[in-house]
C-alpha atoms as a PDB file:
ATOM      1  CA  UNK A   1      93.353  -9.530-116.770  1.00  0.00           C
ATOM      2  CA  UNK A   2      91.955  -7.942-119.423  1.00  0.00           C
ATOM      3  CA  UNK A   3      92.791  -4.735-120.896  1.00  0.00           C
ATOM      4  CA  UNK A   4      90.528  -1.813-122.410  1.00  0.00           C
ATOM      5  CA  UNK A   5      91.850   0.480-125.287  1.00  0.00           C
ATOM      6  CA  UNK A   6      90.061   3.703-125.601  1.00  0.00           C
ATOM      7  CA  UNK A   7      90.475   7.014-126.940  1.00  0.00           C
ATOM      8  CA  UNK A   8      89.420  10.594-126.838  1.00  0.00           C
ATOM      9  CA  UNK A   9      89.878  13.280-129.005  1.00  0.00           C
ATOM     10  CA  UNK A  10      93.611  13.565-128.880  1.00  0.00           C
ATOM     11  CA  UNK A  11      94.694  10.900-126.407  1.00  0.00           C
ATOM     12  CA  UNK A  12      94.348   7.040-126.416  1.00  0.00           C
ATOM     13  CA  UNK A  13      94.389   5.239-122.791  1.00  0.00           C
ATOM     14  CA  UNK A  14      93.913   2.068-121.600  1.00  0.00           C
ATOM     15  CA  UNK A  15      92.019   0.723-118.269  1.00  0.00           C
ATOM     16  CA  UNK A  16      92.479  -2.108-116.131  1.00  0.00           C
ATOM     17  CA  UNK A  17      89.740  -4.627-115.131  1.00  0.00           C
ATOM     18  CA  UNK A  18      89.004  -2.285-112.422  1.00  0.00           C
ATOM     19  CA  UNK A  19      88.535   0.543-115.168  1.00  0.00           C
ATOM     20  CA  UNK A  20      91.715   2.164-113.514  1.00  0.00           C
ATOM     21  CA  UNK A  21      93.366   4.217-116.152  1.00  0.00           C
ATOM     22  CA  UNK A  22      96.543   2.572-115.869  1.00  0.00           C
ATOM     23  CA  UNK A  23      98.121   4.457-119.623  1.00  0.00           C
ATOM     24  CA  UNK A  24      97.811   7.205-121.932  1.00  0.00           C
ATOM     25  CA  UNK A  25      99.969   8.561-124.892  1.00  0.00           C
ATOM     26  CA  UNK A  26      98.362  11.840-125.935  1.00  0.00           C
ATOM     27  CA  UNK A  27      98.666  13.630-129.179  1.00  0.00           C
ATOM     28  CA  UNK A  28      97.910  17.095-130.960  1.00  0.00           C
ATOM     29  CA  UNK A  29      97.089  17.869-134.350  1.00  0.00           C
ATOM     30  CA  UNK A  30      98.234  20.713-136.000  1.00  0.00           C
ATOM     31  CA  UNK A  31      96.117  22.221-138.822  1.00  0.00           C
ATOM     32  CA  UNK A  32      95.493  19.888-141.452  1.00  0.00           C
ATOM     33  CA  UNK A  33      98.518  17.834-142.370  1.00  0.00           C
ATOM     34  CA  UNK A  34     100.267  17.545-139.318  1.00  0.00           C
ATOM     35  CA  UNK A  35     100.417  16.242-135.723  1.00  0.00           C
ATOM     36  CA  UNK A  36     103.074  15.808-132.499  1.00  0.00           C
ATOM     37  CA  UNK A  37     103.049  12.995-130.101  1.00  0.00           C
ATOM     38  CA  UNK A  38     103.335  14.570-126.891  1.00  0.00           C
ATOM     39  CA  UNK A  39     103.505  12.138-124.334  1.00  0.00           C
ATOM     40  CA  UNK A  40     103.329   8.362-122.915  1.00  0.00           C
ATOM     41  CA  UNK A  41     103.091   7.048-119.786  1.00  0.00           C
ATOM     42  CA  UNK A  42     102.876   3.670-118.419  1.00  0.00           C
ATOM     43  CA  UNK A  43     102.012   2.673-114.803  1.00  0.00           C
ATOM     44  CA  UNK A  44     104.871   0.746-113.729  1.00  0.00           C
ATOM     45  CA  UNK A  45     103.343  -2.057-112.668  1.00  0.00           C
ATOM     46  CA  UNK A  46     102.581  -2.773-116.202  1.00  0.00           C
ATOM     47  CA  UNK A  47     105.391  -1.798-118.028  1.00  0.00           C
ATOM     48  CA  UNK A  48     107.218  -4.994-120.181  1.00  0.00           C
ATOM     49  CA  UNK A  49     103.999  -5.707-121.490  1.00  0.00           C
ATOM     50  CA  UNK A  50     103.726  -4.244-124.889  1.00  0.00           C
ATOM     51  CA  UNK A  51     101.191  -1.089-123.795  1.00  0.00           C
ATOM     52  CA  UNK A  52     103.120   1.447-125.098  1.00  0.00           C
ATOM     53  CA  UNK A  53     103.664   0.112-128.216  1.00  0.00           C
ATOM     54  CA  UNK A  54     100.000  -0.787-128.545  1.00  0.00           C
ATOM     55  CA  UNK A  55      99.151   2.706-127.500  1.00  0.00           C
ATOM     56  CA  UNK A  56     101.818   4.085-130.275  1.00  0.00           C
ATOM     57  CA  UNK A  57     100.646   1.940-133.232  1.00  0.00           C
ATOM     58  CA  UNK A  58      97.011   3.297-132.081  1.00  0.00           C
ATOM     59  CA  UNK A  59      97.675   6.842-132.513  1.00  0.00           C
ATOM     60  CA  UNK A  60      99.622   6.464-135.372  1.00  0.00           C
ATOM     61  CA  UNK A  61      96.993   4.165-137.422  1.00  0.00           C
ATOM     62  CA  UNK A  62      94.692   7.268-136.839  1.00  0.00           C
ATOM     63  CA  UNK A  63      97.200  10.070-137.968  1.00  0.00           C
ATOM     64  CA  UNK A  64      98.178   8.253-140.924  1.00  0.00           C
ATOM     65  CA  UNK A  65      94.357   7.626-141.410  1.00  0.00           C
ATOM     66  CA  UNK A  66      94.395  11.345-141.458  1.00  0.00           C
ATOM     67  CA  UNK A  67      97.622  11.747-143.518  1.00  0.00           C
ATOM     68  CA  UNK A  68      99.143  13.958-141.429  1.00  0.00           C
ATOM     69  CA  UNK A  69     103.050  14.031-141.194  1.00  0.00           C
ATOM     70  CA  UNK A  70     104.083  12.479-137.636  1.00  0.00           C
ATOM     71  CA  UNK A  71     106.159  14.772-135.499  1.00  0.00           C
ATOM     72  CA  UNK A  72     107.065  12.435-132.134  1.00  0.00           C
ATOM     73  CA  UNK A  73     108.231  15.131-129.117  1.00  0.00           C
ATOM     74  CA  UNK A  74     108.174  12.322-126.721  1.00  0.00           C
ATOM     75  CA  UNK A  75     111.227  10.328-126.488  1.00  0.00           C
ATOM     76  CA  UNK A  76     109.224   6.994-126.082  1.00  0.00           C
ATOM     77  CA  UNK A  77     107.824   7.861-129.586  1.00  0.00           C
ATOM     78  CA  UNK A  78     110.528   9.481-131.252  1.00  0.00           C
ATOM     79  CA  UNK A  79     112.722   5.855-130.077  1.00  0.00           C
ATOM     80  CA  UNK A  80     110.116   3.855-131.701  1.00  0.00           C
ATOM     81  CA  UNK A  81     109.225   5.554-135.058  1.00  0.00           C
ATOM     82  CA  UNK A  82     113.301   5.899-135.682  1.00  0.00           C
ATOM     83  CA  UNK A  83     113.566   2.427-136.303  1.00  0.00           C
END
C-alpha cells in the first residue's frame, strides 16, 4: 500500500492507493504571525500507523516555515505539541 501526502491551502490529506481520501488535519492562519490547528481525522482502518503524526509534523514544518506562533484547538494536536 502506498500512501499519498497532499495539501491544499489550509489542509494536508492523504489518499489511499485507490486515491480514497482516507485523512486530513486542517489548519487556519490568522493574519501574519499566527495560525490554529483545527482538526484531524483518521479513518479507522488506518489508525496505529503513524498518519496523524505525519500529517501534524506536515502542517507544522509549513507554519514554522512561515513563523507563525502555533495555536493547536484540536486535542490530537494540542496532545502532541505538549510534549
Amino acid at each position: 500500500m502506498t500512501l499519498q501526502y497532499k495539501q491544499d491551502n489550509e489542509r494536508f490529506y492523504v489518499c489511499n492507493d485507490n486515491n480514497q481520501e482516507i485523512a486530513e488535519m486542517t489548519f487556519t492562519r490568522i493574519g501574519q504571525d499566527k495560525a490554529t490547528i483545527n482538526h484531524t481525522y483518521t479513518d479507522p482502518n488506518y489508525r496505529g500507523q503513524g498518519i496523524a503524526d505525519k500529517l501534524l509534523e506536515l502542517v507544522v514544518k509549513v507554519l514554522m516555515q512561515e513563523k507563525r506562533e502555533i495555536i493547536p484547538l484540536c486535542s490530537f494536536a494540542a496532545s502532541k505539541l505538549a510534549n
